[in-house]
PDB file of N, CA and C in Angstrom:
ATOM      1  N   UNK A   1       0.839  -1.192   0.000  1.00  0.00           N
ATOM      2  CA  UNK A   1       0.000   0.000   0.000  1.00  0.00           C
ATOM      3  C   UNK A   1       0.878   1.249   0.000  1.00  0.00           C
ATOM      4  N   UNK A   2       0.748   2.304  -0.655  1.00  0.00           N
ATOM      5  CA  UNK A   2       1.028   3.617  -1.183  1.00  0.00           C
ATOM      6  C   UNK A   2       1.155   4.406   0.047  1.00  0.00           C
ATOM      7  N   UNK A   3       2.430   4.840   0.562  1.00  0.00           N
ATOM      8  CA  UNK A   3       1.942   6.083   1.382  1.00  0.00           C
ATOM      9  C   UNK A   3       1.827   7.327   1.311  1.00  0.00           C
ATOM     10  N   UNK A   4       1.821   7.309  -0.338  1.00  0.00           N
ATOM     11  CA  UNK A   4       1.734   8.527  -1.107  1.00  0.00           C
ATOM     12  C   UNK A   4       0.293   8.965  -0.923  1.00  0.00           C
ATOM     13  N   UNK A   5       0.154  10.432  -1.045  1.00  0.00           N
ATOM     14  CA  UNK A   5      -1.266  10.979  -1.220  1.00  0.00           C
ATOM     15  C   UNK A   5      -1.997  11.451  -2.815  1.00  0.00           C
ATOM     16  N   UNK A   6      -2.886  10.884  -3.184  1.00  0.00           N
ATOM     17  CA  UNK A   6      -3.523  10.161  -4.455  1.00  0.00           C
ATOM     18  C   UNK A   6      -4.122  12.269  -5.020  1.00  0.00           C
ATOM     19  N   UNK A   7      -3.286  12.037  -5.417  1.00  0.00           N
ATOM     20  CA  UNK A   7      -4.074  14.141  -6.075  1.00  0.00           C
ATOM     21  C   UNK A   7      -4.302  13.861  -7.425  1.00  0.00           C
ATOM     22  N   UNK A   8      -5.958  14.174  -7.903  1.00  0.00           N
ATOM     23  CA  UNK A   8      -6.052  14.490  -8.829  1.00  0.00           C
ATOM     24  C   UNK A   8      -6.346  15.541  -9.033  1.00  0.00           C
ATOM     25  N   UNK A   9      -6.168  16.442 -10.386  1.00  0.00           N
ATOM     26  CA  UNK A   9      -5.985  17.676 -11.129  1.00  0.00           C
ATOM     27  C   UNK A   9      -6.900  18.051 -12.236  1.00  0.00           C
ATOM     28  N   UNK A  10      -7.936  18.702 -12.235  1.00  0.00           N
ATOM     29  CA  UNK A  10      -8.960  18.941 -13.317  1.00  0.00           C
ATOM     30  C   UNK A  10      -8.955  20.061 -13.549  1.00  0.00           C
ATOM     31  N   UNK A  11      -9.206  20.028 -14.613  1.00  0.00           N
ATOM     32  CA  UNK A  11      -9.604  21.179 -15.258  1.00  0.00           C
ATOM     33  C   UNK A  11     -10.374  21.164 -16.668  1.00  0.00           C
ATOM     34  N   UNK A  12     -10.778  22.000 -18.147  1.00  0.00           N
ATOM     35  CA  UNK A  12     -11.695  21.573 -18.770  1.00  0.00           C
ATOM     36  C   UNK A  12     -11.137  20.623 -19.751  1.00  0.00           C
ATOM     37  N   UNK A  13     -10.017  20.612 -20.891  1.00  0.00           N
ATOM     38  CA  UNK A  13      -9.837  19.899 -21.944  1.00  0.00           C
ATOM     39  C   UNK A  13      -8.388  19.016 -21.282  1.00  0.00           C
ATOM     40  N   UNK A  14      -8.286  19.123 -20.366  1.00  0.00           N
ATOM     41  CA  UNK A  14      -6.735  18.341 -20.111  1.00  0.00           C
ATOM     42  C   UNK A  14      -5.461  18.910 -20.727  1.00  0.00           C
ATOM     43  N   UNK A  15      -5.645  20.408 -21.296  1.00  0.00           N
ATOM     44  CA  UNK A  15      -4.658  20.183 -22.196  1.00  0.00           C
ATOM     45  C   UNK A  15      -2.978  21.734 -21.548  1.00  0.00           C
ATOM     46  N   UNK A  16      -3.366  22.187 -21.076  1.00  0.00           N
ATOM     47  CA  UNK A  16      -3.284  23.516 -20.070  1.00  0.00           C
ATOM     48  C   UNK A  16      -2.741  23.125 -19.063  1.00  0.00           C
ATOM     49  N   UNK A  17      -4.080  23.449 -18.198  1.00  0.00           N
ATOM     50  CA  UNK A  17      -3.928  24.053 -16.740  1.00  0.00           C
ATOM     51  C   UNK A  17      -3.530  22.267 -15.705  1.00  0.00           C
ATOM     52  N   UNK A  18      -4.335  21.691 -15.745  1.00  0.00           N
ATOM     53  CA  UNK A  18      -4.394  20.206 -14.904  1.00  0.00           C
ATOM     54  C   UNK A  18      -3.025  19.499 -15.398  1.00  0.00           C
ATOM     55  N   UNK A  19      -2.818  19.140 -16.787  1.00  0.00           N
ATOM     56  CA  UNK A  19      -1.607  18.901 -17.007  1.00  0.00           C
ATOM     57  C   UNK A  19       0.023  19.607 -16.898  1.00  0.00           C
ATOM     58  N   UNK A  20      -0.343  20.703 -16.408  1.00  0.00           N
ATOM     59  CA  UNK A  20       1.330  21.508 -16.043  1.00  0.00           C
ATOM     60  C   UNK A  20       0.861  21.497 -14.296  1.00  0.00           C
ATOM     61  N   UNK A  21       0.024  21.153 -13.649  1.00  0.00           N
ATOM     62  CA  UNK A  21      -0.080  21.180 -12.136  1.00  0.00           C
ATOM     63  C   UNK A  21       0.311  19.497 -11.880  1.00  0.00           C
ATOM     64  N   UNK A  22       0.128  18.494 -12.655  1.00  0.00           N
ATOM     65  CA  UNK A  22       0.533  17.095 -13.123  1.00  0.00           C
ATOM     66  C   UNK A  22       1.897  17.108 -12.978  1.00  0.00           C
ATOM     67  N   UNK A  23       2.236  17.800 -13.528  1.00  0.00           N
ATOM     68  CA  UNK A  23       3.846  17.543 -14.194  1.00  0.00           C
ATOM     69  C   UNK A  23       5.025  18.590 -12.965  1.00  0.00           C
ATOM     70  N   UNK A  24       3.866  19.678 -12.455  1.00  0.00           N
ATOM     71  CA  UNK A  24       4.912  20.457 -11.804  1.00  0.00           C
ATOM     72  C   UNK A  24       4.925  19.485 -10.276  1.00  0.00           C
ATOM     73  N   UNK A  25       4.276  18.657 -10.073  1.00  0.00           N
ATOM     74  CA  UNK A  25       4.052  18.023  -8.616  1.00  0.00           C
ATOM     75  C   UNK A  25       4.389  16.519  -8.688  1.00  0.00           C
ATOM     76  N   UNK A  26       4.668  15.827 -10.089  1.00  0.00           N
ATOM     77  CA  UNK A  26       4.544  14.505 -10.741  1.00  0.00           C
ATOM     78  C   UNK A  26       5.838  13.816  -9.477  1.00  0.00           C
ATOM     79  N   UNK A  27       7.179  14.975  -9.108  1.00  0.00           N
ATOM     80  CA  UNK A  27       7.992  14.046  -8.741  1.00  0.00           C
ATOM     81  C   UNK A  27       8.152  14.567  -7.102  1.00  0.00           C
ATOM     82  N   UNK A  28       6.980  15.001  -6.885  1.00  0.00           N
ATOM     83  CA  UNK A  28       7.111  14.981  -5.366  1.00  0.00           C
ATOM     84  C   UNK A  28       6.996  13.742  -4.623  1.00  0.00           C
ATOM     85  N   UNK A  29       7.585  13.537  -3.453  1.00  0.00           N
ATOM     86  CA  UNK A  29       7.923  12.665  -2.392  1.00  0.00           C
ATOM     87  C   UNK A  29       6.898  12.150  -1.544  1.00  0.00           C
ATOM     88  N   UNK A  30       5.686  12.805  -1.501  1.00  0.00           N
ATOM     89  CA  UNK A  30       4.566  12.738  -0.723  1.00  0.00           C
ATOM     90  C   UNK A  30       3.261  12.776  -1.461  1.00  0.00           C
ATOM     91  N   UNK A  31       3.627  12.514  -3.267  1.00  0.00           N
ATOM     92  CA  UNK A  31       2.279  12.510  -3.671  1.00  0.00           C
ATOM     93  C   UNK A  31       2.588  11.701  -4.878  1.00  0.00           C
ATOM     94  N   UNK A  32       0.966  11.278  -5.160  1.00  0.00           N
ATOM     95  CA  UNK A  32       0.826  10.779  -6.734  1.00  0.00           C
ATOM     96  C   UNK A  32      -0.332  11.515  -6.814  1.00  0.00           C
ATOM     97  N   UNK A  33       0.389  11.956  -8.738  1.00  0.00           N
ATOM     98  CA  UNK A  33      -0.734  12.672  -9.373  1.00  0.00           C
ATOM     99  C   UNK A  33      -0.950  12.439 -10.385  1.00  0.00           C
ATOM    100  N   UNK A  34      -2.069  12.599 -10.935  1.00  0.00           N
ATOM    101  CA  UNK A  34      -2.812  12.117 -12.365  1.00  0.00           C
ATOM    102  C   UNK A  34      -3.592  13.767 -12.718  1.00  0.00           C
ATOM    103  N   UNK A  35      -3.959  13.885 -13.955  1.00  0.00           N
ATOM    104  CA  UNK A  35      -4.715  14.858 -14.650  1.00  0.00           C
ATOM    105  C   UNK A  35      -6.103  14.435 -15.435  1.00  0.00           C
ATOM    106  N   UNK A  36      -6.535  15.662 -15.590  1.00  0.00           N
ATOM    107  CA  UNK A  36      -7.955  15.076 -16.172  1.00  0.00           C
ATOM    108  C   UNK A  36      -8.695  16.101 -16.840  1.00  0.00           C
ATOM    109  N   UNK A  37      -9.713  16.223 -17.687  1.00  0.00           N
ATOM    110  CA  UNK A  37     -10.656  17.348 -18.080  1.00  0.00           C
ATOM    111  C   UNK A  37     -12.112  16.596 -17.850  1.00  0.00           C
ATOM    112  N   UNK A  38     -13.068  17.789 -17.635  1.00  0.00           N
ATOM    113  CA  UNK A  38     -14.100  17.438 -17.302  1.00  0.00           C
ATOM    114  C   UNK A  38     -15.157  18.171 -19.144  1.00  0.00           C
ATOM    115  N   UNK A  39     -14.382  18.128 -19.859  1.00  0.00           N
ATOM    116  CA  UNK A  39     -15.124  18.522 -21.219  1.00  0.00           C
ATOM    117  C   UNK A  39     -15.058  16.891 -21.807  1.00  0.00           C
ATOM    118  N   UNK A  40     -15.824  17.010 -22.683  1.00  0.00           N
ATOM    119  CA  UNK A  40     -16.180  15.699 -23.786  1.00  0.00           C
ATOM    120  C   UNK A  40     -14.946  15.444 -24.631  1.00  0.00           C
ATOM    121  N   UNK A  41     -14.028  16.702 -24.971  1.00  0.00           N
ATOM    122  CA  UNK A  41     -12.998  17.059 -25.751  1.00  0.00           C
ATOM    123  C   UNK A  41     -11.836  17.262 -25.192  1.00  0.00           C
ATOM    124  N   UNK A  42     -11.606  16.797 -24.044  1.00  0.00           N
ATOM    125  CA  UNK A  42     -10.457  16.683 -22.791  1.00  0.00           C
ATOM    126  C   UNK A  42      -9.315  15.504 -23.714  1.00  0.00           C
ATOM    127  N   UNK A  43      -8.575  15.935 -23.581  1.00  0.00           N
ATOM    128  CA  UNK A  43      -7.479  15.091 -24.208  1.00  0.00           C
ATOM    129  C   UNK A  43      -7.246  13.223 -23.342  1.00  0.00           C
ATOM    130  N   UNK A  44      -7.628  13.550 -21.862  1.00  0.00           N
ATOM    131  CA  UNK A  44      -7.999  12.664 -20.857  1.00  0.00           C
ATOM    132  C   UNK A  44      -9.483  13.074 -20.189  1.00  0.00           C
ATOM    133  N   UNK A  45     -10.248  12.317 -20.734  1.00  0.00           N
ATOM    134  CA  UNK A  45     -11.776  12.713 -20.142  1.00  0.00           C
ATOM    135  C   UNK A  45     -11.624  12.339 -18.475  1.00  0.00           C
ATOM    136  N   UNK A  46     -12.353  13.115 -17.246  1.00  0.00           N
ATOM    137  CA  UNK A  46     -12.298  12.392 -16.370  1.00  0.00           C
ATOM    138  C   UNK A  46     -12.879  11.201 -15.844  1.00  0.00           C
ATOM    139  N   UNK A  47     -12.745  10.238 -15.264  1.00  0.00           N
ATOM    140  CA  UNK A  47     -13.371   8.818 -15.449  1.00  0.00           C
ATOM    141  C   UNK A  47     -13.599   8.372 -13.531  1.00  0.00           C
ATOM    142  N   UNK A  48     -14.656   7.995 -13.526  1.00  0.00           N
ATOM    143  CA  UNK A  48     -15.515   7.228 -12.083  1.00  0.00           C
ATOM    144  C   UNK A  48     -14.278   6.890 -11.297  1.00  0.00           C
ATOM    145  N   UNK A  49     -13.162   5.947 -12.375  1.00  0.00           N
ATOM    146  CA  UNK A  49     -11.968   5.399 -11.695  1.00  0.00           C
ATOM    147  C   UNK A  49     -10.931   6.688 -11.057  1.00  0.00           C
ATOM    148  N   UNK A  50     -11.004   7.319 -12.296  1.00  0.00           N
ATOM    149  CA  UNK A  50     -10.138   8.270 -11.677  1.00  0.00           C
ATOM    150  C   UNK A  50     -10.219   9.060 -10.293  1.00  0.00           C
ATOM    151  N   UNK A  51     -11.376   9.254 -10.012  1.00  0.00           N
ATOM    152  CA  UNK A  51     -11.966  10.665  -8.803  1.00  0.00           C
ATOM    153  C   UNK A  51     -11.974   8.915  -7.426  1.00  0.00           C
ATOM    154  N   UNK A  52     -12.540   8.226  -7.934  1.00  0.00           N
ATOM    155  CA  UNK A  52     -12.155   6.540  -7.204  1.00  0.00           C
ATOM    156  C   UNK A  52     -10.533   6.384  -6.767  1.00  0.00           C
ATOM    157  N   UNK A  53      -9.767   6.569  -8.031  1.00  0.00           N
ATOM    158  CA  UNK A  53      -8.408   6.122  -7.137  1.00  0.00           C
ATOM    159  C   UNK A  53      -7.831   8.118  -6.306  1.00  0.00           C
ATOM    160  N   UNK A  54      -8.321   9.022  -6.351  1.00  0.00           N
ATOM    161  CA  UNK A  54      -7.986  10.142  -5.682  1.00  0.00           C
ATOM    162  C   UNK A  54      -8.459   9.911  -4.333  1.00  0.00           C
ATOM    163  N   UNK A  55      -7.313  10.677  -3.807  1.00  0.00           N
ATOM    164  CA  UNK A  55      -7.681  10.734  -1.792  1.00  0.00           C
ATOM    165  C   UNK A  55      -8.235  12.526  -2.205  1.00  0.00           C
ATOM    166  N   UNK A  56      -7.226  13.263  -2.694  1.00  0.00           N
ATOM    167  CA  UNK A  56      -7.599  14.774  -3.049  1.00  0.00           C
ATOM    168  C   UNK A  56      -8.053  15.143  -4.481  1.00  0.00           C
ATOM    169  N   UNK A  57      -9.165  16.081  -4.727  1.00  0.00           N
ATOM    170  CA  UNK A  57      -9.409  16.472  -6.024  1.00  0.00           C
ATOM    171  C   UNK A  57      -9.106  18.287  -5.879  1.00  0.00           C
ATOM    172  N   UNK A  58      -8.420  18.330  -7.231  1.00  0.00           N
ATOM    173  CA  UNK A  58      -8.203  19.878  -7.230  1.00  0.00           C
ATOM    174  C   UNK A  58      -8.835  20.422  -8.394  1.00  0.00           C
ATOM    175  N   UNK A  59      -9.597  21.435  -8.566  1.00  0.00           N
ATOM    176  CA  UNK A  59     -10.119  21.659 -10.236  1.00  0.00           C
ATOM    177  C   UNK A  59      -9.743  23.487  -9.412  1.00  0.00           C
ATOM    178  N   UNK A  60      -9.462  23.399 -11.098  1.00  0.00           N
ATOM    179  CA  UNK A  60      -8.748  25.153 -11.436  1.00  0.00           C
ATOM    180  C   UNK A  60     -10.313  26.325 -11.497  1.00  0.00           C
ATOM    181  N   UNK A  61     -11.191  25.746 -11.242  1.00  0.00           N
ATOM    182  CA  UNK A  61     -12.266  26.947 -11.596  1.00  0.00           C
ATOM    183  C   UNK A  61     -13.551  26.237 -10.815  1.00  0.00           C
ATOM    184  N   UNK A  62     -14.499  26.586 -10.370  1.00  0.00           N
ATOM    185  CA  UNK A  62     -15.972  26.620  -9.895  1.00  0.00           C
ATOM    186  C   UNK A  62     -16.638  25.643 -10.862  1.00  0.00           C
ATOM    187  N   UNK A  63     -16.606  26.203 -11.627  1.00  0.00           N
ATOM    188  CA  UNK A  63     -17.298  25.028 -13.000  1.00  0.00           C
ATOM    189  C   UNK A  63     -16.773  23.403 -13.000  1.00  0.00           C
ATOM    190  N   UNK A  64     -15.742  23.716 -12.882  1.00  0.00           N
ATOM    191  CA  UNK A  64     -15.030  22.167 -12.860  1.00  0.00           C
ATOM    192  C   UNK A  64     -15.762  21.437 -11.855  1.00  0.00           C
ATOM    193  N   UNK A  65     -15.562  22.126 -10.553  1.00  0.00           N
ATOM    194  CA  UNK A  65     -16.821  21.604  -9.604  1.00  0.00           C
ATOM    195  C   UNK A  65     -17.924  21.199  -9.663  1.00  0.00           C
ATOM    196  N   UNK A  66     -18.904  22.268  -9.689  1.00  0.00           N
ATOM    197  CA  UNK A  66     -20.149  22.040 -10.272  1.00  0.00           C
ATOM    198  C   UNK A  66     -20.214  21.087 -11.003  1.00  0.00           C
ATOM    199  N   UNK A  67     -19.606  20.656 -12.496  1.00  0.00           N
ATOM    200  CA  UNK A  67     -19.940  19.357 -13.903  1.00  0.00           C
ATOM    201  C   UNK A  67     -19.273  18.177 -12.595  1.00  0.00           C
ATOM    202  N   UNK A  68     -18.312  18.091 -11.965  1.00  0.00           N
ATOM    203  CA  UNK A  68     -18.301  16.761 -10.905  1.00  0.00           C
ATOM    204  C   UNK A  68     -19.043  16.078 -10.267  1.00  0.00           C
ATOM    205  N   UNK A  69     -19.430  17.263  -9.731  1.00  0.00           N
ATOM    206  CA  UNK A  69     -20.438  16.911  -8.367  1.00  0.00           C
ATOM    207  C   UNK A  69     -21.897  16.807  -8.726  1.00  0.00           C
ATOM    208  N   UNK A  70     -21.797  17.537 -10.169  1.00  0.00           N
ATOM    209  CA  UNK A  70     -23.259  17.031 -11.141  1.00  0.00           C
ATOM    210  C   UNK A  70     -23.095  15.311 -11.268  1.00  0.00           C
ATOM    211  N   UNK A  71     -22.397  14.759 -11.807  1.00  0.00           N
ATOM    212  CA  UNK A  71     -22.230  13.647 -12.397  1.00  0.00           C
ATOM    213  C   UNK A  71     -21.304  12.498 -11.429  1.00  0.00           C
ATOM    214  N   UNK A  72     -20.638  12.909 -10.280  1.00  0.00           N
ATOM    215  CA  UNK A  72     -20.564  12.089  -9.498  1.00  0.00           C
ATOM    216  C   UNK A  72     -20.366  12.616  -8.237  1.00  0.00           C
ATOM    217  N   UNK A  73     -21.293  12.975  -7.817  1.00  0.00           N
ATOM    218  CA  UNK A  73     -21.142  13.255  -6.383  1.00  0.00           C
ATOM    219  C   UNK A  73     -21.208  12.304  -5.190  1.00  0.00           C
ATOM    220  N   UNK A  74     -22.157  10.460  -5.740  1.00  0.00           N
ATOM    221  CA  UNK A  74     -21.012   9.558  -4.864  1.00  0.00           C
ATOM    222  C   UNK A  74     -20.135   9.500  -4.666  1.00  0.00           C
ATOM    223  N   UNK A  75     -19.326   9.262  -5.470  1.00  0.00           N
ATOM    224  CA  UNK A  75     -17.856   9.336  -5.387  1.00  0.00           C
ATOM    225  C   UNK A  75     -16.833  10.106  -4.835  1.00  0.00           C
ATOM    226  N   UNK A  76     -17.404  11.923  -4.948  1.00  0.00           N
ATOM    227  CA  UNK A  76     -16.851  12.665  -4.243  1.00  0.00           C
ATOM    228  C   UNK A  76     -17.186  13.024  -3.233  1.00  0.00           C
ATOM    229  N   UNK A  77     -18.358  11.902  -2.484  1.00  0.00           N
ATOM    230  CA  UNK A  77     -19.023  12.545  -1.101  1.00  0.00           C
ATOM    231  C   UNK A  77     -18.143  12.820  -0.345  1.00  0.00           C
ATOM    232  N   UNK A  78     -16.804  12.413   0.050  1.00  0.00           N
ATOM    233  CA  UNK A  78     -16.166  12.519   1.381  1.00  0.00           C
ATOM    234  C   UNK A  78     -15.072  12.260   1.012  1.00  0.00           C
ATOM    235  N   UNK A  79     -14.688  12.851  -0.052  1.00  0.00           N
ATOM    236  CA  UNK A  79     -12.897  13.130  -0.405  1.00  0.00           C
ATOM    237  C   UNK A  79     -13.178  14.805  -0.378  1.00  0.00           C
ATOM    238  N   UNK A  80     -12.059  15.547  -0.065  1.00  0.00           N
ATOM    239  CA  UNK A  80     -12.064  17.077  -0.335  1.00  0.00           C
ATOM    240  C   UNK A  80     -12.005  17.137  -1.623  1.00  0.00           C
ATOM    241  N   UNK A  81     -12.525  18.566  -2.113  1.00  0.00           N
ATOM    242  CA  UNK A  81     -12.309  19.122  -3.254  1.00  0.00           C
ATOM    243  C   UNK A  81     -12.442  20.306  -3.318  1.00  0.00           C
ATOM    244  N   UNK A  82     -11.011  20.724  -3.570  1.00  0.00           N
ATOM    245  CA  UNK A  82     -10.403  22.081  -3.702  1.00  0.00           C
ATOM    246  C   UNK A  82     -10.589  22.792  -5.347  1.00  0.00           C
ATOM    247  N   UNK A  83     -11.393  23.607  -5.145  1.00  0.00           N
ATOM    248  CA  UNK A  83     -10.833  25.284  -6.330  1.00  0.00           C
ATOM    249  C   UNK A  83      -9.791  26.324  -6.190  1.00  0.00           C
ATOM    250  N   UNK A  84      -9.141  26.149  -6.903  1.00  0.00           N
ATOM    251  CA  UNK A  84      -8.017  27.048  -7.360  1.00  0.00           C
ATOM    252  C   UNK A  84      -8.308  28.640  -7.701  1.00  0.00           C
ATOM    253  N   UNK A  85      -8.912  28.674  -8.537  1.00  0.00           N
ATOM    254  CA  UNK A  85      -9.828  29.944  -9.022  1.00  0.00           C
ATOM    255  C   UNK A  85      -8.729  30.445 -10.135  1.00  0.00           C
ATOM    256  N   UNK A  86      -8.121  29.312 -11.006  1.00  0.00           N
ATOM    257  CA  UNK A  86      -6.517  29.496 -12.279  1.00  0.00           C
ATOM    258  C   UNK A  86      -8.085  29.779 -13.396  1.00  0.00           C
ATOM    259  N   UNK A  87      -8.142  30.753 -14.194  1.00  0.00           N
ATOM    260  CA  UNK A  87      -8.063  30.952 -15.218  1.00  0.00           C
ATOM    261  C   UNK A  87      -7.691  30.136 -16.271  1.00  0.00           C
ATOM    262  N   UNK A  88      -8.428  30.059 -17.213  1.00  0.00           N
ATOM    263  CA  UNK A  88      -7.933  29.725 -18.311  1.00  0.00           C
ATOM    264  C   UNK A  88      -7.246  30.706 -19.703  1.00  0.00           C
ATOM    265  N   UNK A  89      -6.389  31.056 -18.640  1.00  0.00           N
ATOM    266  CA  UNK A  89      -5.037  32.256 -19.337  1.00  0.00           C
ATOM    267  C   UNK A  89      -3.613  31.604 -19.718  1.00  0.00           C
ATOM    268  N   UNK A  90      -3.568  30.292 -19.854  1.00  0.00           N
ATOM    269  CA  UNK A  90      -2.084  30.187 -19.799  1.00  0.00           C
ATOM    270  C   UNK A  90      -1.714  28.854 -20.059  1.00  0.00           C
ATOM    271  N   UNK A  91      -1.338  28.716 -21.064  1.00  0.00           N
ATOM    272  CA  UNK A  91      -0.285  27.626 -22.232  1.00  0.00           C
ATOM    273  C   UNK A  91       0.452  26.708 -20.956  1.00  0.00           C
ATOM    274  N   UNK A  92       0.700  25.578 -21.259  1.00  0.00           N
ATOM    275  CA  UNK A  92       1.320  24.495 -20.518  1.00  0.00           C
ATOM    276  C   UNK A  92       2.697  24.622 -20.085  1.00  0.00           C
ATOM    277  N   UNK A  93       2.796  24.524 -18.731  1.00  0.00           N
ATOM    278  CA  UNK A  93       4.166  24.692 -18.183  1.00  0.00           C
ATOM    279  C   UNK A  93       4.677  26.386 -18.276  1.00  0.00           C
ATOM    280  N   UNK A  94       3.425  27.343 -18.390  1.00  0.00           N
ATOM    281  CA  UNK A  94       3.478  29.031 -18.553  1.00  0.00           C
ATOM    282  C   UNK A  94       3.928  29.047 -17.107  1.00  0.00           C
ATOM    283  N   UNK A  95       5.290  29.976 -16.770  1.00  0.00           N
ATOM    284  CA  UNK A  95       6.130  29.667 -15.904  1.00  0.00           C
ATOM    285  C   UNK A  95       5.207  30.832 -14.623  1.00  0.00           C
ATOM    286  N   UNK A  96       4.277  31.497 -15.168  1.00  0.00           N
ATOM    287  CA  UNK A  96       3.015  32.110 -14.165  1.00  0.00           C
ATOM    288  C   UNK A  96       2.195  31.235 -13.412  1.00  0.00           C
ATOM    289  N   UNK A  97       1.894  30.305 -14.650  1.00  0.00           N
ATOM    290  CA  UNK A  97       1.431  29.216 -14.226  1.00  0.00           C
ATOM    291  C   UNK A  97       1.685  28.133 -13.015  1.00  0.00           C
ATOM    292  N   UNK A  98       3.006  28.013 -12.874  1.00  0.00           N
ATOM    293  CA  UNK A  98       3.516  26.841 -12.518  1.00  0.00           C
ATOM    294  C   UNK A  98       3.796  27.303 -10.938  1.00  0.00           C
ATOM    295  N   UNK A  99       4.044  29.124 -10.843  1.00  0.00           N
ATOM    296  CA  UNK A  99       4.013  29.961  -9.588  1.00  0.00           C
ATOM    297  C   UNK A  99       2.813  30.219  -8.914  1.00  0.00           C
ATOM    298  N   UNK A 100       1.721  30.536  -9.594  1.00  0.00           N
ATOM    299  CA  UNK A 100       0.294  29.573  -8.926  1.00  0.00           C
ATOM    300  C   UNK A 100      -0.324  28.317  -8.468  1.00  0.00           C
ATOM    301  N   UNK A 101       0.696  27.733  -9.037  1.00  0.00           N
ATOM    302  CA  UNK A 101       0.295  26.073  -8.611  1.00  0.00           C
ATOM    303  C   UNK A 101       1.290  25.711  -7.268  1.00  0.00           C
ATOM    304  N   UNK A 102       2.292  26.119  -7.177  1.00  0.00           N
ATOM    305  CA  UNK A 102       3.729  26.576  -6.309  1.00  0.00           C
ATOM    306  C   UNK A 102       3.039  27.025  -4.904  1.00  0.00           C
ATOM    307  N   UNK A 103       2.048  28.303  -5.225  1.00  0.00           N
ATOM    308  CA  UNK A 103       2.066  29.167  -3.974  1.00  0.00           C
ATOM    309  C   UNK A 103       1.191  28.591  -3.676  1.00  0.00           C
ATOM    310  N   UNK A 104      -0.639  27.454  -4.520  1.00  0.00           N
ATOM    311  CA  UNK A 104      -1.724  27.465  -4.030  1.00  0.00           C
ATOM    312  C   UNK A 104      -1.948  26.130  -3.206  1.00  0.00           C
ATOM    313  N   UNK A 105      -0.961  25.203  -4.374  1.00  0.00           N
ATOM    314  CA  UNK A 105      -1.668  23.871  -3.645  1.00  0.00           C
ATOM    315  C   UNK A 105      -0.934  23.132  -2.606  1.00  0.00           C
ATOM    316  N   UNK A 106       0.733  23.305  -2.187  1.00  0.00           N
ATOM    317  CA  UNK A 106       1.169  22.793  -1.106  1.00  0.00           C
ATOM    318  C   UNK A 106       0.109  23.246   0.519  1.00  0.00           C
ATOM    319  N   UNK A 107       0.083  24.385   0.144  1.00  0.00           N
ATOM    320  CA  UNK A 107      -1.084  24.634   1.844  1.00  0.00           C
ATOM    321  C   UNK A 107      -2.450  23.642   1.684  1.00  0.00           C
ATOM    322  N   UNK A 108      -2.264  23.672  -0.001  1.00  0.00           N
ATOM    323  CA  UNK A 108      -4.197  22.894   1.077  1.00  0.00           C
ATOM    324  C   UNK A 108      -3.958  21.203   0.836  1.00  0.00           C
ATOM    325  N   UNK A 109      -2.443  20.730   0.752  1.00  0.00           N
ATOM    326  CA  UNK A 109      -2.012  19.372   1.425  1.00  0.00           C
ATOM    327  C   UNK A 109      -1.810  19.317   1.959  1.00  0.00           C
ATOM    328  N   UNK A 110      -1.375  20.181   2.798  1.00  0.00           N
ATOM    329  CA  UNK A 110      -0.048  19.958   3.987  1.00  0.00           C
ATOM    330  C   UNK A 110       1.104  19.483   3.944  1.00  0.00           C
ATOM    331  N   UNK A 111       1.702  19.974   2.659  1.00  0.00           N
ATOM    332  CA  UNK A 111       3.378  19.318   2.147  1.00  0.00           C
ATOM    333  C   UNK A 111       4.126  20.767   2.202  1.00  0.00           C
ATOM    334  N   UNK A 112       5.375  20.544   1.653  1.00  0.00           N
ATOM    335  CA  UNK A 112       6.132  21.591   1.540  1.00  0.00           C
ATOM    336  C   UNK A 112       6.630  21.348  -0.058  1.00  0.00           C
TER     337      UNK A 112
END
């Protein structure tokens, strides 16, 4: 068993924002992370399994929320799920980007 903490990363097409918060956290010591979009046209659609194998869910905007918790809110009854409030302003690995993901999401794990 994993004593890593299970973070998944949403946002709308997979292609942006969830995948450079993926990649900027991929080789931390205290986590596993996966990415996802919650659009039809998500490069990785999000899937039952996926929000299933997460201990944490993070989505970059309100909306991301809302289409989740529309469509599986078993699943997310009693895991947290955090909003970011990232815009969809900014190209993959946009080094603004990667300083929002830096300053927002170690506090609401409790990592460094």
């Amino acid at each position: 068993m994993s004593s890593k903490l299970n973070v998944l990363f949403i946002c709308s097409r997979n292609q942006w924002r969830s995948p450079t918060a993926e990649q900027t956290f991929r080789r931390h010591p205290a986590l596993a992370v996966r990415s996802a979009g919650t659009s039809a046209s998500a490069r990785k659609q999000v899937s039952h399994l996926d929000l299933a194998w997460a201990d944490v869910v993070i989505v970059m905007e309100s909306k991301h929320k809302s289409r989740l918790l529309a469509e599986h809110a078993r699943t997310l009854a009693h895991k947290p799920l955090h909003v970011l409030d990232i815009p969809d302003d900014y190209r993959f690995m946009d080094p603004e980007l990667v300083e929002l993901l830096e300053a927002a999401v170690p506090p609401l794990l409790g990592i460094e």
